[in-house]
N, C-alpha and C. Protein backbone atom coordinates (compact mmCIF):
# COMPACT_ATOMS: atom_id res chain seq x y z
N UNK A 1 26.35 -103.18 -26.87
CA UNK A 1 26.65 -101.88 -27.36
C UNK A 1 25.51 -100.89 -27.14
N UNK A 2 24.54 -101.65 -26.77
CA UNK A 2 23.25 -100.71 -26.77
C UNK A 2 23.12 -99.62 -25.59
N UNK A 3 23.69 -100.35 -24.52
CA UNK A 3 23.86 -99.87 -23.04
C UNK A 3 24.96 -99.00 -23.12
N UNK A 4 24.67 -98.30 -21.73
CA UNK A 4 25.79 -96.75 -21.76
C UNK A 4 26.46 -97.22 -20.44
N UNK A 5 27.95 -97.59 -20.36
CA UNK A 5 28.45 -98.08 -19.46
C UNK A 5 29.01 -97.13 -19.11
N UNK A 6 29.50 -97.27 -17.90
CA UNK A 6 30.54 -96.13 -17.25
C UNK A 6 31.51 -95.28 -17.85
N UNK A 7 32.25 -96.81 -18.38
CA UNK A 7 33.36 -96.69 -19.26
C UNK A 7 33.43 -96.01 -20.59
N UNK A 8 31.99 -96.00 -21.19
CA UNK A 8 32.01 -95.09 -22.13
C UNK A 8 31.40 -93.67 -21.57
N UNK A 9 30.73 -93.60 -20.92
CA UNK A 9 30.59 -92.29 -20.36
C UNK A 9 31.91 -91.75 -19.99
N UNK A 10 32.39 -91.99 -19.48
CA UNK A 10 34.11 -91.35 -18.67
C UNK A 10 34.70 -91.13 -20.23
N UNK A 11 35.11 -92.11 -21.40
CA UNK A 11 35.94 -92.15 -21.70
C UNK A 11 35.46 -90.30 -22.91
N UNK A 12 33.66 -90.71 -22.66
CA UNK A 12 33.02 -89.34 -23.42
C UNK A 12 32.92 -88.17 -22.67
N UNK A 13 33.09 -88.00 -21.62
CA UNK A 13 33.45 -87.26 -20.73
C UNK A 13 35.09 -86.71 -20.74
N UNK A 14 35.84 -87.43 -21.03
CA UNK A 14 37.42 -87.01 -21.30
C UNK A 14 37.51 -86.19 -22.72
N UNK A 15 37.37 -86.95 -23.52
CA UNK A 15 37.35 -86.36 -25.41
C UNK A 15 36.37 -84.71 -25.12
N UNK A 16 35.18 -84.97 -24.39
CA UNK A 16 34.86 -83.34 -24.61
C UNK A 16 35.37 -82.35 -23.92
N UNK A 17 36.23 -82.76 -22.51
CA UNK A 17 36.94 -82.09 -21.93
C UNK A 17 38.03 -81.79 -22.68
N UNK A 18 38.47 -82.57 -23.49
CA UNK A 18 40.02 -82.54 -24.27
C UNK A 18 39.68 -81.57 -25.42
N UNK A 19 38.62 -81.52 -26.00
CA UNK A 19 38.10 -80.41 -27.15
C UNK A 19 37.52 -79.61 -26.82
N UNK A 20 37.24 -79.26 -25.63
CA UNK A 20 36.94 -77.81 -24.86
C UNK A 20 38.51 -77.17 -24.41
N UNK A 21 38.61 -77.68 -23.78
CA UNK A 21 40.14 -77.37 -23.86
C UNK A 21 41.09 -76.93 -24.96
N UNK A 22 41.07 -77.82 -26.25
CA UNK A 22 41.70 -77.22 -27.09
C UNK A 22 40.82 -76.15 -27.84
N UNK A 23 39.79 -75.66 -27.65
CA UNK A 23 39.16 -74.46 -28.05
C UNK A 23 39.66 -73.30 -27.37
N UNK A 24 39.60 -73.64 -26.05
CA UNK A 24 40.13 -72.38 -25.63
C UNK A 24 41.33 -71.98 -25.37
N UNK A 25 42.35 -73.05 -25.59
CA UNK A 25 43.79 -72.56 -26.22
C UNK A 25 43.71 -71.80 -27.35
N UNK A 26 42.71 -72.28 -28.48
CA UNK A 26 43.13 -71.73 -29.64
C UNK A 26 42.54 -70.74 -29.63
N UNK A 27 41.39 -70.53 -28.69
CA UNK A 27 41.17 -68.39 -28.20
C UNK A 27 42.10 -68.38 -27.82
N UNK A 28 42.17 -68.42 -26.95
CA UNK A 28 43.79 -67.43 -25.92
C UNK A 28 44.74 -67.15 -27.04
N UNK A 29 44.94 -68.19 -27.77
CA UNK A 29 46.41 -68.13 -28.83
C UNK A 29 45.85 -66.84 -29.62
N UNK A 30 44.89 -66.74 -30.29
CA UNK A 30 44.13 -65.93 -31.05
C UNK A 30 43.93 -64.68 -30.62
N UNK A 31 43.73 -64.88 -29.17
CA UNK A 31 43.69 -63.11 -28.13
C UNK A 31 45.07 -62.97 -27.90
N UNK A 32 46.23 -63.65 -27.97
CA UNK A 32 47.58 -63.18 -27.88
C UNK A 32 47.88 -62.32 -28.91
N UNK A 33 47.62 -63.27 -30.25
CA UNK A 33 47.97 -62.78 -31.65
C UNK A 33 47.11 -61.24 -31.62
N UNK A 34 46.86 -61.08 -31.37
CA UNK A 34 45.58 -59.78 -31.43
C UNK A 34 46.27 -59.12 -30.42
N UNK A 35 46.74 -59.35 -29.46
CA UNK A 35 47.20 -58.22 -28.61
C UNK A 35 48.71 -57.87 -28.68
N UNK A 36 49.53 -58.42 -29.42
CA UNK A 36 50.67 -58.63 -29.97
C UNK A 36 50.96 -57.87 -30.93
N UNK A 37 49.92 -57.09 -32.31
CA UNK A 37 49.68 -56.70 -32.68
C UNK A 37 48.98 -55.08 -32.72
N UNK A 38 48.57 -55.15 -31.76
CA UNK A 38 47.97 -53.89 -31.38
C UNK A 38 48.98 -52.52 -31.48
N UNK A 39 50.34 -52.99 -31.27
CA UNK A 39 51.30 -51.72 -31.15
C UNK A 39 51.56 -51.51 -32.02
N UNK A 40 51.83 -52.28 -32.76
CA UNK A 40 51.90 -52.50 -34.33
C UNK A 40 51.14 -51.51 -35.33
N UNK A 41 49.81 -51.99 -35.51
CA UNK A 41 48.85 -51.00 -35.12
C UNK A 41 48.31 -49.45 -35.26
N UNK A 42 49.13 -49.89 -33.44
CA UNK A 42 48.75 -48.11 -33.20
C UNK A 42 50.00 -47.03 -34.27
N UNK A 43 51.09 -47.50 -33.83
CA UNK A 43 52.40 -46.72 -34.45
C UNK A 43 52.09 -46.51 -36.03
N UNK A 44 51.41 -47.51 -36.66
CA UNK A 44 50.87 -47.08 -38.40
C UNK A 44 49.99 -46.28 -38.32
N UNK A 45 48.94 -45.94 -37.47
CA UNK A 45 47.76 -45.34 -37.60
C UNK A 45 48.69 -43.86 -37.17
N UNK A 46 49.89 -43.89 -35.87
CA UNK A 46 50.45 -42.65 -35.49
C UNK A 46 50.68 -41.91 -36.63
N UNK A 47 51.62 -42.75 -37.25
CA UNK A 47 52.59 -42.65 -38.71
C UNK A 47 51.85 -42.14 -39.15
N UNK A 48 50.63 -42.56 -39.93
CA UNK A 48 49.61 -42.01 -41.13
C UNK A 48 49.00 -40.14 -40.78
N UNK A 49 48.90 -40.40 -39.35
CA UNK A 49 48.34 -39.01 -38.63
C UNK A 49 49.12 -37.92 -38.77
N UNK A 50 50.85 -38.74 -38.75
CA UNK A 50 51.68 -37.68 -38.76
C UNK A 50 51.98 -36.99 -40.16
N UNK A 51 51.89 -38.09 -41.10
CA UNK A 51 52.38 -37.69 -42.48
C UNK A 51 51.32 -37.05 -43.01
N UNK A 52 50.17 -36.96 -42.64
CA UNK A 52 49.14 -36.17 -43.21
C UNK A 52 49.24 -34.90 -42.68
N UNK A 53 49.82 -34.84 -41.14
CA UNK A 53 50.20 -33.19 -40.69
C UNK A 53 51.17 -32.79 -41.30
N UNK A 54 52.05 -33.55 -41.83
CA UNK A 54 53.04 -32.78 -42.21
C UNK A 54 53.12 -32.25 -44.14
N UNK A 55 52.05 -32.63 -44.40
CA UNK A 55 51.81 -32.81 -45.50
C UNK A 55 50.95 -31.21 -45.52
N UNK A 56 49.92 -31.11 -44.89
CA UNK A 56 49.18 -29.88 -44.35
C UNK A 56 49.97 -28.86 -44.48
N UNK A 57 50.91 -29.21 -43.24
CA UNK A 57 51.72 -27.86 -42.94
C UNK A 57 52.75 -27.30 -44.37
N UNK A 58 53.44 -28.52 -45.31
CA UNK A 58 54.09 -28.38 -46.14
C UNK A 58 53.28 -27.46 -47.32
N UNK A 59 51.91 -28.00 -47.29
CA UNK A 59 51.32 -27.05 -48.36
C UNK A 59 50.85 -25.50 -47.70
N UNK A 60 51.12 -25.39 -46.55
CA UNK A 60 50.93 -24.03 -46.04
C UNK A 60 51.97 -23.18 -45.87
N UNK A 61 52.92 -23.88 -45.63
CA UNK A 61 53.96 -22.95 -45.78
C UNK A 61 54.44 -22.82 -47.42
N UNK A 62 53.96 -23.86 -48.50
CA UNK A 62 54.66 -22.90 -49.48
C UNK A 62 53.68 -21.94 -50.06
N UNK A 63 52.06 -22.17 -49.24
CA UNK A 63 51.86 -21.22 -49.92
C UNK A 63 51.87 -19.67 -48.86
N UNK A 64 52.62 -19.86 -48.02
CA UNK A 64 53.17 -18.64 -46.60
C UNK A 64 54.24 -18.07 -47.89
N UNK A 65 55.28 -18.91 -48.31
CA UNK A 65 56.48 -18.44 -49.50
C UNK A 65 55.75 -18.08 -50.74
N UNK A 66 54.41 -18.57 -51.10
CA UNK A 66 54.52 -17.48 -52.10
C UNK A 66 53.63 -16.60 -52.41
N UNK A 67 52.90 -16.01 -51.27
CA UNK A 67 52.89 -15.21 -50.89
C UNK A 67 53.94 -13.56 -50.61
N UNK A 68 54.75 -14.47 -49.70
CA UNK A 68 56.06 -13.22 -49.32
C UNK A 68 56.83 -13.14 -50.57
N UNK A 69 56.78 -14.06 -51.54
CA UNK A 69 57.30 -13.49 -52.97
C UNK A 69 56.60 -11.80 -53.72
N UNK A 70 55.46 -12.69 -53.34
CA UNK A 70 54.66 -11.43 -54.39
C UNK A 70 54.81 -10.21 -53.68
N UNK A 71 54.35 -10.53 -52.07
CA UNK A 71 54.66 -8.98 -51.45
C UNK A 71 56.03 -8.40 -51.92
N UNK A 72 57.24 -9.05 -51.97
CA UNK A 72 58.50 -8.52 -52.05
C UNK A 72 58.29 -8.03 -53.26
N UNK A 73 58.17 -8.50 -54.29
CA UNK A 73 58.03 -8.14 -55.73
C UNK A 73 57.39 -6.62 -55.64
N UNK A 74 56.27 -6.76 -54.94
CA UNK A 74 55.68 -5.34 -54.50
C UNK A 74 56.32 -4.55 -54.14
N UNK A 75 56.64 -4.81 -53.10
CA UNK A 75 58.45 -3.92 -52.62
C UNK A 75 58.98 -3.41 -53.09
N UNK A 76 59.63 -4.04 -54.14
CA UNK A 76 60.91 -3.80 -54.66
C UNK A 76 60.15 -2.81 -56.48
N UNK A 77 59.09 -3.17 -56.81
CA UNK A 77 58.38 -2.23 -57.60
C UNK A 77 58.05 -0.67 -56.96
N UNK A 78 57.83 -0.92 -55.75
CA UNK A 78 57.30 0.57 -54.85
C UNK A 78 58.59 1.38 -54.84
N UNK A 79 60.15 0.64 -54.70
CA UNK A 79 61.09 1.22 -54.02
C UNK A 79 61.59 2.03 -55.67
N UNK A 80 61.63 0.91 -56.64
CA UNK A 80 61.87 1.39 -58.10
C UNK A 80 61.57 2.41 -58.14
N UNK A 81 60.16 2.73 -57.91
CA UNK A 81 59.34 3.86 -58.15
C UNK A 81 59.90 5.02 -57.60
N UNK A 82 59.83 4.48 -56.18
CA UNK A 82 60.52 5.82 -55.24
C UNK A 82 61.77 6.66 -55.84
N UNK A 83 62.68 5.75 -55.90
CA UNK A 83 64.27 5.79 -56.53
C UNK A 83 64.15 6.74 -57.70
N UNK A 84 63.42 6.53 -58.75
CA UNK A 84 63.42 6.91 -59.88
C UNK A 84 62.54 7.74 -60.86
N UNK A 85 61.10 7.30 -60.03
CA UNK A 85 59.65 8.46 -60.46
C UNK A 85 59.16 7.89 -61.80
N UNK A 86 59.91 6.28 -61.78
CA UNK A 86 59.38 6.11 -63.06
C UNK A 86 58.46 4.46 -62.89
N UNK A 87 58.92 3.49 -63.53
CA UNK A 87 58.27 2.33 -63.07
C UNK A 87 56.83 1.68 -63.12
N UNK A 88 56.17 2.66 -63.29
CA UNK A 88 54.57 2.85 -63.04
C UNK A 88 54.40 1.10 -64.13
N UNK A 89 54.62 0.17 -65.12
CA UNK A 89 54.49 -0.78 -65.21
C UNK A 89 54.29 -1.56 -64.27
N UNK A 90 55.80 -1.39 -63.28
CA UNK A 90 56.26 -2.18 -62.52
C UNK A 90 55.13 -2.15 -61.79
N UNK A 91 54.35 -1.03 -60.54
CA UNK A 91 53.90 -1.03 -60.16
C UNK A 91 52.43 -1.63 -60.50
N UNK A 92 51.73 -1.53 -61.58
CA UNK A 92 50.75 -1.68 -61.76
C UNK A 92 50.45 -3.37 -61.94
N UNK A 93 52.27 -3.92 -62.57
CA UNK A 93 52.30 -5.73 -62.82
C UNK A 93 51.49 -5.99 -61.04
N UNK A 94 52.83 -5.23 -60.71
CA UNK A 94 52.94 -5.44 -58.70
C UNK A 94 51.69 -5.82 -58.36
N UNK A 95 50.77 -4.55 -58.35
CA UNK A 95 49.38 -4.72 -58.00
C UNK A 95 48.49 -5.73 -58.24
N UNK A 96 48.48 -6.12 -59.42
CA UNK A 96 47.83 -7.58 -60.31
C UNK A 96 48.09 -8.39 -59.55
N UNK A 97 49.28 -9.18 -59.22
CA UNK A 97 49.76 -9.98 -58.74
C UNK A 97 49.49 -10.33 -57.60
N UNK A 98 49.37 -8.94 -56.82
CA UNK A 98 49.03 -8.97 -55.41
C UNK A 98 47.58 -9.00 -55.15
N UNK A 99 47.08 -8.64 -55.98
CA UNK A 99 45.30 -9.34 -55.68
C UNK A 99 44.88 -10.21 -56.21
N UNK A 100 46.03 -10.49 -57.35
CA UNK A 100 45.77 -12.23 -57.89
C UNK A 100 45.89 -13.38 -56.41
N UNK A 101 47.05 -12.83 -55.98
CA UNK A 101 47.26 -13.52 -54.70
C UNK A 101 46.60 -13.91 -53.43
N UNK A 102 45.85 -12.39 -53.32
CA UNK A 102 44.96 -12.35 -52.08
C UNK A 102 43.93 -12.95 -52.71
N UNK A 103 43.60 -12.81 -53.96
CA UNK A 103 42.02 -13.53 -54.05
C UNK A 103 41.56 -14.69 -54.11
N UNK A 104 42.85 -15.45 -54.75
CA UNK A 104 42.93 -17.01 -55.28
C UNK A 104 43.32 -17.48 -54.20
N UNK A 105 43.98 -16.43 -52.83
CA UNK A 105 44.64 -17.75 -51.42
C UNK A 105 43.73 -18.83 -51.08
């Protein structure tokens, strides 16, 4: 047993070939799983990019609407006025509102 015969050399020569081998199956398997995944992935990271734009835009346009509220409100206080020579509340709420608006945008 002391001596290193052929036969055990070859047969130690096979077993490390056989567990080199199964190492690098189980990379490859491992770089499949990983690239298999990748689209996966990308389309959540798309998703997330998109719902955050649209999230953006949603808070800009309501505050685009309320905005064009207050202007109208303005409007329709100016036109009071016109119409009637009276209103001057109206107008003066109007005004408040409208630089409450512009200042706090």
């Amino acid at each position: 047993m002391d001596k290193l015969t052929p036969d055990m050399l070859m047969t130690f020569l096979i077993v490390a070939a056989a567990l080199v081998a199964f190492a690098l199956a189980c990379f490859a398997l491992v770089d499949r799983i990983k690239k298999a995944r990748e689209p996966k992935d990308r389309l959540a990271q798309w998703q997330q990019e998109t719902d955050d734009k649209l999230q953006n835009d949603k808070k800009r346009l309501d505050s685009l609407e309320k905005g064009q509220g207050v202007m109208l409100r303005g409007i329709n206080a100016i036109i009071s006025h016109e119409i009637n020579g009276n209103s001057t509340e109206k107008l003066t709420k109007s005004q408040q509102e409208i630089m409450d608006y512009l200042i706090n945008r």
